[in-house]
C-alpha atoms as a PDB file:
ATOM      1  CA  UNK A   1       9.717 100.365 -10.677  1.00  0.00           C
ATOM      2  CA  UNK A   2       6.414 100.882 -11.220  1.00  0.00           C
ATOM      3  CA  UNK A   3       5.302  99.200 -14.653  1.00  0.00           C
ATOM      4  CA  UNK A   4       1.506 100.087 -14.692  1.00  0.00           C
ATOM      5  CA  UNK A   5      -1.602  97.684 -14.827  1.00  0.00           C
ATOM      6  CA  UNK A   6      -2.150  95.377 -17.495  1.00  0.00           C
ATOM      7  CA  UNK A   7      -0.227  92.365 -18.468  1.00  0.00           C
ATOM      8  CA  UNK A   8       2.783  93.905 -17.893  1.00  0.00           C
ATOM      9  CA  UNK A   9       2.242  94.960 -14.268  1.00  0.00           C
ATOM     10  CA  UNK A  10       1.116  91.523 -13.522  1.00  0.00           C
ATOM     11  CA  UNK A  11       4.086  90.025 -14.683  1.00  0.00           C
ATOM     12  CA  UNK A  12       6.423  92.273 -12.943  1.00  0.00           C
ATOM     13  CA  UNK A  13       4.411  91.905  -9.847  1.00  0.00           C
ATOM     14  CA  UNK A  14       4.599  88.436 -10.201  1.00  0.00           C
ATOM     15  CA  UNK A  15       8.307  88.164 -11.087  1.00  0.00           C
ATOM     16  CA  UNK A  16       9.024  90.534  -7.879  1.00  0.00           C
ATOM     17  CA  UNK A  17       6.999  88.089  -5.744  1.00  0.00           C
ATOM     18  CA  UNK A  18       8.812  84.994  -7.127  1.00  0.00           C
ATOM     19  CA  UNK A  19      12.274  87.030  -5.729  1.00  0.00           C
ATOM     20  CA  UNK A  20      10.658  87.648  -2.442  1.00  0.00           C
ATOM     21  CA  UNK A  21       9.692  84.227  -1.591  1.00  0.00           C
ATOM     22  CA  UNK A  22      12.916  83.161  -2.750  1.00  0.00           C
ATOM     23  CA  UNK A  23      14.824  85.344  -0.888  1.00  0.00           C
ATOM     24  CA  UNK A  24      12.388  83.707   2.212  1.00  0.00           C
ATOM     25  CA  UNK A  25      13.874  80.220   1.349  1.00  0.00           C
ATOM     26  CA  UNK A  26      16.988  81.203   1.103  1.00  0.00           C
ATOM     27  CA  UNK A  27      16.527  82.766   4.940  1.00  0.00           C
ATOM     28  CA  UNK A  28      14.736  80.351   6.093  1.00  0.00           C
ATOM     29  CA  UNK A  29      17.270  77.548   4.940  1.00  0.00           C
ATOM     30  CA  UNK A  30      20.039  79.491   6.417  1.00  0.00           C
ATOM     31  CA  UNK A  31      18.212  79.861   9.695  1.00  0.00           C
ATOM     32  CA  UNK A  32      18.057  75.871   8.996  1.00  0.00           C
ATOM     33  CA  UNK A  33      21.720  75.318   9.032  1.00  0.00           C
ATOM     34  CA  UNK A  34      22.618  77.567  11.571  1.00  0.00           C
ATOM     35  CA  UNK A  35      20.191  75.786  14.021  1.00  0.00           C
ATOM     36  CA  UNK A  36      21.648  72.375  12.829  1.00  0.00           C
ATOM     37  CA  UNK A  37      25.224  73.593  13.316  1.00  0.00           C
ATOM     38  CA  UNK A  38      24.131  74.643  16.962  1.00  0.00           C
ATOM     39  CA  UNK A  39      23.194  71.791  17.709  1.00  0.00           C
ATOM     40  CA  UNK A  40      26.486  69.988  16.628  1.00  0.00           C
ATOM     41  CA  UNK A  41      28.401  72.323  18.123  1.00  0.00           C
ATOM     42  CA  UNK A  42      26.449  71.539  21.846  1.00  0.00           C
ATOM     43  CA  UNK A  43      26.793  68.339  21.117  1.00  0.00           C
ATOM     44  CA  UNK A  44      30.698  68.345  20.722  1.00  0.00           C
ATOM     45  CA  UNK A  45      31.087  70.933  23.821  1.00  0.00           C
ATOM     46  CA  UNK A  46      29.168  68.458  25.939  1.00  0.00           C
ATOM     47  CA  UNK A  47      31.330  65.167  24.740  1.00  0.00           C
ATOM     48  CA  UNK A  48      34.443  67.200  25.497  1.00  0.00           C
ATOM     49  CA  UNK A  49      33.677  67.822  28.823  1.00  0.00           C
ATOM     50  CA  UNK A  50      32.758  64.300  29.560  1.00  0.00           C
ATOM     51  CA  UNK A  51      36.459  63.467  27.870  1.00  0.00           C
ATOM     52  CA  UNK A  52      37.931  66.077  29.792  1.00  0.00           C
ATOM     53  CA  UNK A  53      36.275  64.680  33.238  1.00  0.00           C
ATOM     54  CA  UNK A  54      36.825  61.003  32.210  1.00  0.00           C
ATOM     55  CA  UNK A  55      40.826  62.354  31.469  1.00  0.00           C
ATOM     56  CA  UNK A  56      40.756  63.773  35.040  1.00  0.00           C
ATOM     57  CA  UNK A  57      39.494  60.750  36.722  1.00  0.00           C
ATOM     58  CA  UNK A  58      41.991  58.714  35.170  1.00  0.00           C
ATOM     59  CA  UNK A  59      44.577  60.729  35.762  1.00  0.00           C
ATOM     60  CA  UNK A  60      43.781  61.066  39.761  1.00  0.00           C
ATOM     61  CA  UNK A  61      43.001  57.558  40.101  1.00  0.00           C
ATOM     62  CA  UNK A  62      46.778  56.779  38.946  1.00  0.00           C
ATOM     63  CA  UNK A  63      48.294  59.342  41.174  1.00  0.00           C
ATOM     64  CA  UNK A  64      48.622  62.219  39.473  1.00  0.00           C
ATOM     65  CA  UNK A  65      48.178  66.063  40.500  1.00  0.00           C
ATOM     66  CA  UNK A  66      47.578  68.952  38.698  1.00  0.00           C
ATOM     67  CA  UNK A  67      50.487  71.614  39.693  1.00  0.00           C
ATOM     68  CA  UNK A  68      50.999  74.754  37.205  1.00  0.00           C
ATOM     69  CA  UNK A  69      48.360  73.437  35.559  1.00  0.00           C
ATOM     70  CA  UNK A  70      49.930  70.747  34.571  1.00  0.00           C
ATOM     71  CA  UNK A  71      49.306  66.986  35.126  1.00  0.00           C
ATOM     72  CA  UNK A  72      51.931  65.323  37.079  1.00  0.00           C
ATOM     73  CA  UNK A  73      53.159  61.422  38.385  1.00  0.00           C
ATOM     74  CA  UNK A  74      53.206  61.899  42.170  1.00  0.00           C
ATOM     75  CA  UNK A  75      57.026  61.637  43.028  1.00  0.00           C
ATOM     76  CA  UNK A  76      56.551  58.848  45.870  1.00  0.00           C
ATOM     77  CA  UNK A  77      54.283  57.129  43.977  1.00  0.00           C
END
């Protein structure tokens, strides 16, 4: 909407550029969070697979094998 020169273009000018660089915040804060929650997220898929591994180890070192896909006691121990 074009309002003209004088005060009252100035102020709507000024009001629409108060919206854009709040809409910029509001981007940039969101590009913020989703960076953050990356990170958390890479952080938990990295400590499961250490679980998982440590899980694994356990499990061989007390005799057990993986058959179906299942973990299982070795029958002759």
């Amino acid at each position: 909407m074009y309002a003209g020169g004088g005060p009252l273009g100035e102020l709507m000018e000024a009001a629409a550029r108060g919206r854009a660089e709040a809409r910029e915040a509001e981007l940039a804060a969101r590009r913020a969070e989703r960076a953050a929650e990356k990170e958390i997220d890479d952080d938990i898929a990295f400590v499961s697979g250490m679980i998982a591994e440590l899980v694994e180890a356990a499990l061989l070192a007390t005799k057990h094998h993986r058959h179906k896909g299942q973990w299982r006691a070795r029958a002759n121990g």
